[in-house]
C-alpha atoms as a PDB file:
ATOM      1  CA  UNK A   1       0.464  13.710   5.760  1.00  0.00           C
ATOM      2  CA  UNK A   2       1.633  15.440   2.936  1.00  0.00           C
ATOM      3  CA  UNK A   3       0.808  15.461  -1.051  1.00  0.00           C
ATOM      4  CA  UNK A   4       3.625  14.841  -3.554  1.00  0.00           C
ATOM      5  CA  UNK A   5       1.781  15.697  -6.876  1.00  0.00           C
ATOM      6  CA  UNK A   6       3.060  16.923 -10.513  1.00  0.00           C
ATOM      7  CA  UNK A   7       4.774  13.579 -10.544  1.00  0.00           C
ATOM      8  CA  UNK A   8       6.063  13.352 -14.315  1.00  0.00           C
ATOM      9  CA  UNK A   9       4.888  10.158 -15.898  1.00  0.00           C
ATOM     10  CA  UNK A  10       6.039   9.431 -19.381  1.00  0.00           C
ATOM     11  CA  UNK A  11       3.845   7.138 -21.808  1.00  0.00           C
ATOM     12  CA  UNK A  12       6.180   5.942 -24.621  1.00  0.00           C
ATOM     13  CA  UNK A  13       4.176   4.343 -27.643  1.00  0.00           C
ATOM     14  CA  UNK A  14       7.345   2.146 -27.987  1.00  0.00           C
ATOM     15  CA  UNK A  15       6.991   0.893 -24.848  1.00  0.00           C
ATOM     16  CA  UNK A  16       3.048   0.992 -24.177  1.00  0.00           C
ATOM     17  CA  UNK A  17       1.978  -0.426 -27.149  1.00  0.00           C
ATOM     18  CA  UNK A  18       3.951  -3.746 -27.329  1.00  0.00           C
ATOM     19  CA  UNK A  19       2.689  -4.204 -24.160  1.00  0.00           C
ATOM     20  CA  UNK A  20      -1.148  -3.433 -24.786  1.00  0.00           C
ATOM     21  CA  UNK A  21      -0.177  -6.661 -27.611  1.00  0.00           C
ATOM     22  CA  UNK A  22      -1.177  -3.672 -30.010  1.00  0.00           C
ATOM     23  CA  UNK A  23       0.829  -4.552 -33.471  1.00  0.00           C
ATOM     24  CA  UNK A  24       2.315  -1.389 -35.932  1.00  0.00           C
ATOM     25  CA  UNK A  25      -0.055  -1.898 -39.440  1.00  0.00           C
ATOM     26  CA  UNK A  26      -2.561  -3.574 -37.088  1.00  0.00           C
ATOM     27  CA  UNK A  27      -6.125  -2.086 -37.285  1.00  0.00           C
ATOM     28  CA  UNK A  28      -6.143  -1.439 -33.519  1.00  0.00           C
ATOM     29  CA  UNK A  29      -2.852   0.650 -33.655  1.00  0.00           C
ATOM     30  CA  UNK A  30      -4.620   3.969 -34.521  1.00  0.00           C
ATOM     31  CA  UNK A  31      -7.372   3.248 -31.668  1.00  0.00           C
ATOM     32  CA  UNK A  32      -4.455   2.663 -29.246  1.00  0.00           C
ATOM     33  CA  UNK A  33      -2.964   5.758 -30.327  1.00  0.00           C
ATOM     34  CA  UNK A  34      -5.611   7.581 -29.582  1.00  0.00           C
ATOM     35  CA  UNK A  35      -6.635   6.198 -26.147  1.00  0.00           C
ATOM     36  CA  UNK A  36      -2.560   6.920 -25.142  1.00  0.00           C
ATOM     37  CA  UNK A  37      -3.175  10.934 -25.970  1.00  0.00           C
ATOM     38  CA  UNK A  38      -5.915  10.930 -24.128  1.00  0.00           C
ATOM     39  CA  UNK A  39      -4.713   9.055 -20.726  1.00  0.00           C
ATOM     40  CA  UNK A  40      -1.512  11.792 -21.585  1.00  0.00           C
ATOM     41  CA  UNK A  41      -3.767  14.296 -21.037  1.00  0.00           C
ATOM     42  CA  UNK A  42      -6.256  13.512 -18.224  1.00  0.00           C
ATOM     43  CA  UNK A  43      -2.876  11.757 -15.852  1.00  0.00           C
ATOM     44  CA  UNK A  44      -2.571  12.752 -12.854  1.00  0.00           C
ATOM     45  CA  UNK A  45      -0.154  11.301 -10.430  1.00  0.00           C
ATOM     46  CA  UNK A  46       0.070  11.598  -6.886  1.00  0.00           C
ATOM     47  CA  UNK A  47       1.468  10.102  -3.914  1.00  0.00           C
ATOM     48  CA  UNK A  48       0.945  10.941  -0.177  1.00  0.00           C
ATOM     49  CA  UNK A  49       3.545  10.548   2.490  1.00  0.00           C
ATOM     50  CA  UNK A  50       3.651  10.718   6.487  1.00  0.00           C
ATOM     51  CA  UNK A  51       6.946  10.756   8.888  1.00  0.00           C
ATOM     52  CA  UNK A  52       5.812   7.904  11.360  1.00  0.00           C
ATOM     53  CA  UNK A  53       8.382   6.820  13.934  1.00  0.00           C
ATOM     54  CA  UNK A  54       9.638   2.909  14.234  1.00  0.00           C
ATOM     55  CA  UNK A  55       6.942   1.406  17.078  1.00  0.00           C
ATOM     56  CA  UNK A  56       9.023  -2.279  16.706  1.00  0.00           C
ATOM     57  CA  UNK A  57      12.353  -3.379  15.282  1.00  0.00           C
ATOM     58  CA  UNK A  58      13.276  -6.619  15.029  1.00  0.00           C
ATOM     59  CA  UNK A  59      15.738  -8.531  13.290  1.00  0.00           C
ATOM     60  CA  UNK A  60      13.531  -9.419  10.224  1.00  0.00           C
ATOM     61  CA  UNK A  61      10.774  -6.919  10.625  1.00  0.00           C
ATOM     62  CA  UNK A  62       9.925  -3.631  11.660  1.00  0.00           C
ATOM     63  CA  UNK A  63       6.556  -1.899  12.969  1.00  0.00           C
ATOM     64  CA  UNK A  64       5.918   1.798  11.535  1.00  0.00           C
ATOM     65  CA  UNK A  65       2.906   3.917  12.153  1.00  0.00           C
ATOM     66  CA  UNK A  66       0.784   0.663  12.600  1.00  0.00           C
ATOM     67  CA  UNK A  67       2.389  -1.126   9.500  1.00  0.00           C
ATOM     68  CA  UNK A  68       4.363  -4.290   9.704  1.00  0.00           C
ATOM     69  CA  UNK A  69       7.197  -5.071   7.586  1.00  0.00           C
ATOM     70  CA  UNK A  70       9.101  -8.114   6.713  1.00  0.00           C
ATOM     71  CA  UNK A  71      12.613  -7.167   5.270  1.00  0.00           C
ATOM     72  CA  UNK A  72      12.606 -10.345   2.960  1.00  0.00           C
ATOM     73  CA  UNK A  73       9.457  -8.813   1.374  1.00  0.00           C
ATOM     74  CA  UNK A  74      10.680  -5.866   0.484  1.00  0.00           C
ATOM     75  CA  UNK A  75       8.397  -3.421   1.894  1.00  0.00           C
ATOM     76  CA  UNK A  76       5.713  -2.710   4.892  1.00  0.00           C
ATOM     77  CA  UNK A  77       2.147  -3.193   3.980  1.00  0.00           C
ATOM     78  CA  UNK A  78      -0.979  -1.876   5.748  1.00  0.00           C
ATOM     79  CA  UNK A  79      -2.491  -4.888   7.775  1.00  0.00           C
ATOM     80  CA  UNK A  80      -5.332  -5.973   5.638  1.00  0.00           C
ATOM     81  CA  UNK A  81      -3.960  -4.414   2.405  1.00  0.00           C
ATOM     82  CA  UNK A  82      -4.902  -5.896  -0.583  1.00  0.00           C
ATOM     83  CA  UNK A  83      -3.612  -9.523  -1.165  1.00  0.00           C
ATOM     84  CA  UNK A  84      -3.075 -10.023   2.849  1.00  0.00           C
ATOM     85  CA  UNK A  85      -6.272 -11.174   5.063  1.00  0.00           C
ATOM     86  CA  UNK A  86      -8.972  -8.966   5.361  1.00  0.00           C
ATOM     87  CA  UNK A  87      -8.833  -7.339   2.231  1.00  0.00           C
ATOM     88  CA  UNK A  88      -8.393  -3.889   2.198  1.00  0.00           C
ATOM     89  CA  UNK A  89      -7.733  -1.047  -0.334  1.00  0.00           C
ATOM     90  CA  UNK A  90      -6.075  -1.936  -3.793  1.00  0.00           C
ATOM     91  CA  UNK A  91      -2.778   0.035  -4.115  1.00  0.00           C
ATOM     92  CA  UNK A  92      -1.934   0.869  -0.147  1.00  0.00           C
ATOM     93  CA  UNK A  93       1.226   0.074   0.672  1.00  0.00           C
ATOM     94  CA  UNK A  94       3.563   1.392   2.822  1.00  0.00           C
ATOM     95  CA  UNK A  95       7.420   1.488   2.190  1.00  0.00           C
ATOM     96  CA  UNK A  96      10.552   2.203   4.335  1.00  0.00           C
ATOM     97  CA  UNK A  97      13.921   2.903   4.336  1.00  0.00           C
ATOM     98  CA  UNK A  98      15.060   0.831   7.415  1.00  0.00           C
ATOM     99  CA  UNK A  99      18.961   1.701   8.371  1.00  0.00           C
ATOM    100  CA  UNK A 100      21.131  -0.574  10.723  1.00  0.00           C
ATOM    101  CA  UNK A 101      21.904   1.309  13.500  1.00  0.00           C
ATOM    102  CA  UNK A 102      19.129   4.835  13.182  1.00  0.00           C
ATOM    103  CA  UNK A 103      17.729   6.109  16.228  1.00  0.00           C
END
């Protein structure tokens, strides 16, 4: 498994702060402000990898490493990942770049 980290990640007050609902002239604008500088400086993105080989390919879904995938969801999720039965840990997800005709 490897560690992709130094991921850039770019916080853009015109961007962030309509979305926080934050107003310009409001009196929460300078609070906001201040709470963006400091998630600027303490962000740290990661994300971790693995080369797992295709288990199962089918026609509308493909087994990876464990993980099932459904082409017309868009990705393969960990079985019991968050939002599917069982529960599971929020943010695991696996995706895959499945190509008619690879090995």
């Amino acid at each position: 498994m490897e560690v992709l980290s130094g991921i850039a990640v770019e916080l853009d007050e015109e961007v962030v702060l309509p979305r926080l609902r934050v107003r310009e002239g409001s009196e929460d604008v300078g609070r906001a402000r201040e709470l963006l500088e400091q998630v600027r400086e303490r962000v740290n993105a990661k994300a971790i990898y693995d080369l797992c080989a295709v288990e199962e390919r089918g026609s509308d879904k493909v087994e990876i490493g464990g993980a099932t995938g459904h082409r017309s969801r868009g990705g393969v999720h960990e079985p019991g990942a968050e939002g599917e039965p069982g529960g599971g840990a929020p943010g695991v997800s696996v995706h895959c770049d499945v190509r008619e005709g690879a090995g």
